[in-house]
N, C-alpha and C. Protein backbone atom coordinates (compact mmCIF):
# COMPACT_ATOMS: atom_id res chain seq x y z
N UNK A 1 -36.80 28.89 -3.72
CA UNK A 1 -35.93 27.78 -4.04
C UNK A 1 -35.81 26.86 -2.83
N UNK A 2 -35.88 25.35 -3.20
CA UNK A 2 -36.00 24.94 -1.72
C UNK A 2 -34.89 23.85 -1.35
N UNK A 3 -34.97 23.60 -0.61
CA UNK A 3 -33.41 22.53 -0.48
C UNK A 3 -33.61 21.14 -1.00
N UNK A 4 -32.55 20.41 -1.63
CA UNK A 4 -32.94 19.18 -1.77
C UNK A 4 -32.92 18.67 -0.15
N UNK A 5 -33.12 17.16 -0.08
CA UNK A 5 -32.66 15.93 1.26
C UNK A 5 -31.32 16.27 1.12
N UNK A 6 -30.95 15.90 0.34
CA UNK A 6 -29.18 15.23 0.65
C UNK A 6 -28.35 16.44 1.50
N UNK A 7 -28.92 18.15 0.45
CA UNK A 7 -28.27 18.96 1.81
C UNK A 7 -28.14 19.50 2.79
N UNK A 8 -30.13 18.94 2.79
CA UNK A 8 -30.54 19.51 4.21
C UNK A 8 -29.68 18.06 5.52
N UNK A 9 -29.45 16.94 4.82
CA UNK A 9 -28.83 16.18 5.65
C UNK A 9 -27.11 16.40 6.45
N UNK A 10 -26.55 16.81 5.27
CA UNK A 10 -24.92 17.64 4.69
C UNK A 10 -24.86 18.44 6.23
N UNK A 11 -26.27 19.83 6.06
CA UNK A 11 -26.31 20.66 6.73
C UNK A 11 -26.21 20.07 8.25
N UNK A 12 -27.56 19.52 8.46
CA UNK A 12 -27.40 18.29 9.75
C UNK A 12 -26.01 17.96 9.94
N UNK A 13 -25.23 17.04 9.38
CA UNK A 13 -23.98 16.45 9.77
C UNK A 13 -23.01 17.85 10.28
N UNK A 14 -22.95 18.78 9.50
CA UNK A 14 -21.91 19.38 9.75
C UNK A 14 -22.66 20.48 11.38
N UNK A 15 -23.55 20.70 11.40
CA UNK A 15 -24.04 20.44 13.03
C UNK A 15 -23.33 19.53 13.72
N UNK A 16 -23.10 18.16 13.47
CA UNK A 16 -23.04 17.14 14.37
C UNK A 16 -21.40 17.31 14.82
N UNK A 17 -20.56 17.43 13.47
CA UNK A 17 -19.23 17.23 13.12
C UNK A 17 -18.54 18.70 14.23
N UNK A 18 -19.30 19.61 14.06
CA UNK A 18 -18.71 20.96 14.87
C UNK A 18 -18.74 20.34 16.43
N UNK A 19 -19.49 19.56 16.82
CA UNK A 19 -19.57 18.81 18.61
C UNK A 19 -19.01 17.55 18.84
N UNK A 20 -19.11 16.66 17.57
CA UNK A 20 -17.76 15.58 17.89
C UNK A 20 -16.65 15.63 17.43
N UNK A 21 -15.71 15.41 18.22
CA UNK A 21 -14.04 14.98 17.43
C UNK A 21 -13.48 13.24 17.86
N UNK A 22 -13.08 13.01 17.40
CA UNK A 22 -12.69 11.76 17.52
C UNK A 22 -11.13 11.67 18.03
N UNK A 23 -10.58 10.34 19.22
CA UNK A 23 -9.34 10.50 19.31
C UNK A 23 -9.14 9.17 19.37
N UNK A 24 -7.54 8.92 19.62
CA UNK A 24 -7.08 7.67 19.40
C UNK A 24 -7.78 6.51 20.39
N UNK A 25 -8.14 7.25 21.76
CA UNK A 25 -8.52 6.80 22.90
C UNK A 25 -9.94 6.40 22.88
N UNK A 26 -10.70 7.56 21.93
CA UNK A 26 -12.33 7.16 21.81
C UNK A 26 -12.64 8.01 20.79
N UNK A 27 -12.47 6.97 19.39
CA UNK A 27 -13.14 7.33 17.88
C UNK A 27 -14.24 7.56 17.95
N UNK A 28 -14.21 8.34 16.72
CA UNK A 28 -15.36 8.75 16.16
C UNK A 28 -16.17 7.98 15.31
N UNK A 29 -17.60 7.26 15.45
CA UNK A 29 -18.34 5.86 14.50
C UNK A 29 -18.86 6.39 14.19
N UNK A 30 -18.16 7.04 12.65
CA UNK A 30 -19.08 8.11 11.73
C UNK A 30 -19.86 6.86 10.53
N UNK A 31 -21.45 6.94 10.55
CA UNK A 31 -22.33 6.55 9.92
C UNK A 31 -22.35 6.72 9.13
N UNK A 32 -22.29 6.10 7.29
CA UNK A 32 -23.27 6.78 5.99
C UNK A 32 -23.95 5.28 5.72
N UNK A 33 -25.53 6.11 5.48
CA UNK A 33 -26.18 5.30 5.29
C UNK A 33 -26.51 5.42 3.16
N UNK A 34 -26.32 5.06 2.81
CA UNK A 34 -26.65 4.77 0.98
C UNK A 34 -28.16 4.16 0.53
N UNK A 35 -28.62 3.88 -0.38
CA UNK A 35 -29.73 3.38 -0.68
C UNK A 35 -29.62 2.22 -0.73
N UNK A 36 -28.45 1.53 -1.03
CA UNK A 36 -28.20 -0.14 -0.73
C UNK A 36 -27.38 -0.82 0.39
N UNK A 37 -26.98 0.06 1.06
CA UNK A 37 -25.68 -0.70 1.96
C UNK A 37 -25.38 0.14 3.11
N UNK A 38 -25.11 -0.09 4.32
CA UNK A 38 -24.75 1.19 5.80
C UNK A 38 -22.76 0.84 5.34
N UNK A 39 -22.33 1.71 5.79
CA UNK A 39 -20.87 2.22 6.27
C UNK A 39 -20.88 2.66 7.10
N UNK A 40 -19.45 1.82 8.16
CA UNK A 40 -19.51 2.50 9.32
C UNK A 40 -17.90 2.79 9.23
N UNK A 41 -17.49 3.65 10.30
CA UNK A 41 -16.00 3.95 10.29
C UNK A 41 -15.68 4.34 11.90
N UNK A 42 -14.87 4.18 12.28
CA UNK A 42 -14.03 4.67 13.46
C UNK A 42 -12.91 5.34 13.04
N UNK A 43 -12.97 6.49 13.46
CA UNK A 43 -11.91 7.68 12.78
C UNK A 43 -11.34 8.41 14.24
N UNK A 44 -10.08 8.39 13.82
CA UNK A 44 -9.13 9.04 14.82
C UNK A 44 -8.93 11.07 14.12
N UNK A 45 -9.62 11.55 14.48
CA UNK A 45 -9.63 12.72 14.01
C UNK A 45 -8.48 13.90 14.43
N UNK A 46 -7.57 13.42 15.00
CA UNK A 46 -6.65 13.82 15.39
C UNK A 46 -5.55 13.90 14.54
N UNK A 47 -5.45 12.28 14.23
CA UNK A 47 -4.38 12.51 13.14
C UNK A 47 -5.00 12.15 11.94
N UNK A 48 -6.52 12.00 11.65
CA UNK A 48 -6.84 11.73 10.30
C UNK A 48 -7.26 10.60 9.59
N UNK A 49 -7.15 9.63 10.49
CA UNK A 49 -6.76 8.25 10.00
C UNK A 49 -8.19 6.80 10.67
N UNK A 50 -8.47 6.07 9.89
CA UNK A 50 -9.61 5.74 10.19
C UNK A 50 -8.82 4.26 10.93
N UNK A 51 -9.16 3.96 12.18
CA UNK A 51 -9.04 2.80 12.60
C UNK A 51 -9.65 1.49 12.40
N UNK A 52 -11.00 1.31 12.20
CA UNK A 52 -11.56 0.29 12.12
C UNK A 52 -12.58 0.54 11.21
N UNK A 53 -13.00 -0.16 9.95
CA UNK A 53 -14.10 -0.38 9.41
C UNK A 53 -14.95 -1.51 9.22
N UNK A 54 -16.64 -1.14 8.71
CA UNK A 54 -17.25 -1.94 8.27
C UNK A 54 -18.19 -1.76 7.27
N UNK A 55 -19.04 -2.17 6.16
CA UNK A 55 -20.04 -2.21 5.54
C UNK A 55 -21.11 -3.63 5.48
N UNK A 56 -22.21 -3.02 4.97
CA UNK A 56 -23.00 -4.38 5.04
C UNK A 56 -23.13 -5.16 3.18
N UNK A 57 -22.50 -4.92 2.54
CA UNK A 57 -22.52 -5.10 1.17
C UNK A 57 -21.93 -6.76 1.59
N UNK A 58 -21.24 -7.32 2.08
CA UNK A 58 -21.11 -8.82 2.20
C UNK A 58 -22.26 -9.44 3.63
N UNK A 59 -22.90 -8.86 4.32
CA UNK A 59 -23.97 -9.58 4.91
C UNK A 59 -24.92 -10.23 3.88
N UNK A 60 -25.60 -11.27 4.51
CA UNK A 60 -26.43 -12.12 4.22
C UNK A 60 -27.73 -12.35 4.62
N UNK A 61 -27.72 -10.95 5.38
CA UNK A 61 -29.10 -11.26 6.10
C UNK A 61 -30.63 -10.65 5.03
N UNK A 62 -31.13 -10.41 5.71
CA UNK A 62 -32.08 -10.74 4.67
C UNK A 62 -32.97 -9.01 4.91
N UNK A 63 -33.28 -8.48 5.73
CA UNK A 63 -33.90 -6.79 5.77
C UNK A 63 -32.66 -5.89 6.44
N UNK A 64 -33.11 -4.50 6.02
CA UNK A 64 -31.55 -3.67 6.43
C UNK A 64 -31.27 -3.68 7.77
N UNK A 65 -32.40 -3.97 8.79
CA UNK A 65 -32.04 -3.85 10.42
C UNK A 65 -31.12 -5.23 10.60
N UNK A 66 -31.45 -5.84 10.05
CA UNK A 66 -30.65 -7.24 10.52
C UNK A 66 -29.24 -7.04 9.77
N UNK A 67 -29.06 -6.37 8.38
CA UNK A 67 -27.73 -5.87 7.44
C UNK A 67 -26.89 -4.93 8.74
N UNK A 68 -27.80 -3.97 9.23
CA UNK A 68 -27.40 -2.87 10.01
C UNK A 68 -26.82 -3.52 11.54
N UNK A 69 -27.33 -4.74 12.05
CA UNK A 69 -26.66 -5.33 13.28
C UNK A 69 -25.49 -5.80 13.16
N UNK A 70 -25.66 -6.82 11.94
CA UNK A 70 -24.55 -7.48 11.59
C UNK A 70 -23.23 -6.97 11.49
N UNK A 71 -23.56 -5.25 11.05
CA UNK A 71 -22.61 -4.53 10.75
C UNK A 71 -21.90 -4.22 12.08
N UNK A 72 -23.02 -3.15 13.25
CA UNK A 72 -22.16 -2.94 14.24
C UNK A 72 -21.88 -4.05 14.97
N UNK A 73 -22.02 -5.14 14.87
CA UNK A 73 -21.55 -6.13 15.54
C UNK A 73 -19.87 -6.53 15.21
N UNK A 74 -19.64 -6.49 13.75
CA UNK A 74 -18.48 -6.29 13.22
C UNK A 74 -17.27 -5.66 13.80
N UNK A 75 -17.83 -4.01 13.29
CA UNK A 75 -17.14 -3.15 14.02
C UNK A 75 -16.63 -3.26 15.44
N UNK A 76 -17.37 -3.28 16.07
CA UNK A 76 -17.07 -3.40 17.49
C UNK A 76 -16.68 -4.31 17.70
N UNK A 77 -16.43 -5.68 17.08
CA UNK A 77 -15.46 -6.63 17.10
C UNK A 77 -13.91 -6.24 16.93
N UNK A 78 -13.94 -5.55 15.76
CA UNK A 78 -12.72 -5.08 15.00
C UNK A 78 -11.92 -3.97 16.16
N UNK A 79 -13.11 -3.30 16.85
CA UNK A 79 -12.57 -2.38 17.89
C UNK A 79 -12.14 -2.67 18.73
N UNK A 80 -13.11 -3.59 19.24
CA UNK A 80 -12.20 -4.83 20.66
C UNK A 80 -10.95 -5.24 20.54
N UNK A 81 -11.07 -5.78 19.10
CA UNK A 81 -9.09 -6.53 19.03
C UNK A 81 -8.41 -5.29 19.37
N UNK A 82 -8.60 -4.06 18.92
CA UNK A 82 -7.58 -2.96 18.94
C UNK A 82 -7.95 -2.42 20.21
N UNK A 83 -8.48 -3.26 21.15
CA UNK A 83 -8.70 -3.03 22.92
C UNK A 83 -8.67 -1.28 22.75
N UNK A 84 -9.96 -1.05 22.14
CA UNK A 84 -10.94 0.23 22.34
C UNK A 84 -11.93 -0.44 22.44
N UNK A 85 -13.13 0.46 23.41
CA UNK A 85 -14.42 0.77 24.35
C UNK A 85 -15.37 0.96 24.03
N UNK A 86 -14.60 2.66 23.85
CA UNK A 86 -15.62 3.44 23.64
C UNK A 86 -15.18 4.54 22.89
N UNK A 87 -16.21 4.95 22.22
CA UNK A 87 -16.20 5.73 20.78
C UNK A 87 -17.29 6.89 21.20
N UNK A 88 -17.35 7.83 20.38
CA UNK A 88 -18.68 8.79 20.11
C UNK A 88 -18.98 8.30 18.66
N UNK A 89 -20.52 8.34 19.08
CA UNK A 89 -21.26 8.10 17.65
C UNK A 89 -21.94 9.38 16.49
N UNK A 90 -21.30 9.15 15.96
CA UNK A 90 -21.71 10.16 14.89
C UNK A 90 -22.92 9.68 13.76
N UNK A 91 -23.66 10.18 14.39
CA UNK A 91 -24.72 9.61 12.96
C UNK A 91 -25.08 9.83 11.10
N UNK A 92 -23.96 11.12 11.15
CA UNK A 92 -24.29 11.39 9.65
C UNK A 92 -24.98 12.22 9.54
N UNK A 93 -25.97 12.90 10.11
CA UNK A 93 -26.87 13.74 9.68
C UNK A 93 -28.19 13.13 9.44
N UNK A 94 -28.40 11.52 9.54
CA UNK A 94 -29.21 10.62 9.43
C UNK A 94 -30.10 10.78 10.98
N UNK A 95 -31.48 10.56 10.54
CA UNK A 95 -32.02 10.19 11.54
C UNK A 95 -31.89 9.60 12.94
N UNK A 96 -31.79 9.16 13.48
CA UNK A 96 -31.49 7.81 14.85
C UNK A 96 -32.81 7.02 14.77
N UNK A 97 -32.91 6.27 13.77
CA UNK A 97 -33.96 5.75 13.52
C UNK A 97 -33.39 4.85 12.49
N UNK A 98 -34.17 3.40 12.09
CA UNK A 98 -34.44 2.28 11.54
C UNK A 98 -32.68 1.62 11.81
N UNK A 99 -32.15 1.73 10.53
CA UNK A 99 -31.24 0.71 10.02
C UNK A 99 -29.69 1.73 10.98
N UNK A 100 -29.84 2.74 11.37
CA UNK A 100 -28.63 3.55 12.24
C UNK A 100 -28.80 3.07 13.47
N UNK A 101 -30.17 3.18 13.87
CA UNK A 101 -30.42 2.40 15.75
C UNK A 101 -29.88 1.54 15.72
N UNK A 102 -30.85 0.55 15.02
CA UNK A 102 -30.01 -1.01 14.59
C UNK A 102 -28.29 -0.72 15.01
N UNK A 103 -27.73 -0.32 14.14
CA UNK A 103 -26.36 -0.29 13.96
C UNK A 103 -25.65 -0.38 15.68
N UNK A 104 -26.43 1.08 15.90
CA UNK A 104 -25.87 1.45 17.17
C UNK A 104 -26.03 0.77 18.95
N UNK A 105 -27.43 0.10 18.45
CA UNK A 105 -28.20 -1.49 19.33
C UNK A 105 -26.81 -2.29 19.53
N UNK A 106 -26.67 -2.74 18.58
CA UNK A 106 -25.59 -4.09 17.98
C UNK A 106 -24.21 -3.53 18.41
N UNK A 107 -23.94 -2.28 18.04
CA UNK A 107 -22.74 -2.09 18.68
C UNK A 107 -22.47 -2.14 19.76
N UNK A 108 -23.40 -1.62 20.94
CA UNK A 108 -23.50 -1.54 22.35
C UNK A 108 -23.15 -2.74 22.79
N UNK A 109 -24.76 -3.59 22.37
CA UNK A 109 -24.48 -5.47 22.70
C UNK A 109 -23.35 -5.56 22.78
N UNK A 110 -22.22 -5.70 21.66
CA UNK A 110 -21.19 -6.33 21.31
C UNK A 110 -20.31 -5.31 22.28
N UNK A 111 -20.56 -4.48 22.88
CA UNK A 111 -19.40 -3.97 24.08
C UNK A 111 -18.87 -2.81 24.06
N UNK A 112 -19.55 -1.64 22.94
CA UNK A 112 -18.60 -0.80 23.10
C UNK A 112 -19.38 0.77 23.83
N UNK A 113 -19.02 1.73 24.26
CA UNK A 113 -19.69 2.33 25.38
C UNK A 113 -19.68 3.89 24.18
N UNK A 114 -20.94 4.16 24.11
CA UNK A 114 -21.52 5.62 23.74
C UNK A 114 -22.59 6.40 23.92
């Protein structure tokens, strides 16, 4: 019997999730990537509660790396006003590759330290 993707990915994340925690001081930019759209989140794992979000379902750009900049560019806007830095990045269980690099490129640019 063999595994599907989705839980050999599941499996991955919850690898990832046992080594990051997220705090008020430096969230957690937990990644899901979907077949149409990236989500990103900054989560305070302490008390539960997600500080800053973004998705690319209202970008305009035109391929997912450019959907995927736009996005962490967002975020890390949204993080700045709430004068946070720096975060740990959580990738999801996703690769570090195509439209997540992207993400995580764009976030840096825009200022925030991981």
């Amino acid at each position: 019997m063999s595994i599907s993707k989705s839980e050999k990915r599941i499996k991955r994340h919850n690898r990832i999730r046992a080594r990051v925690h997220g705090t008020a001081s430096r969230p957690r930019l937990a990644v899901f990537r979907s077949n149409k759209y990236l989500y990103v989140q900054a989560i305070n794992d302490d008390e539960g509660v997600t500080i800053a979000s973004a998705n690319s379902q209202t970008s305009k750009a035109k391929t997912s790396k450019e959907k995927a900049s736009e996005t962490g560019k967002s975020v890390a806007e949204a993080l700045k006003a709430k004068k946070i830095d720096s975060v740990v990045f959580d990738r999801g269980g996703f690769l570090y590759a195509g439209s997540v690099k992207a993400l995580a490129d764009a976030a840096r640019e825009a200022g925030l330290k991981f």
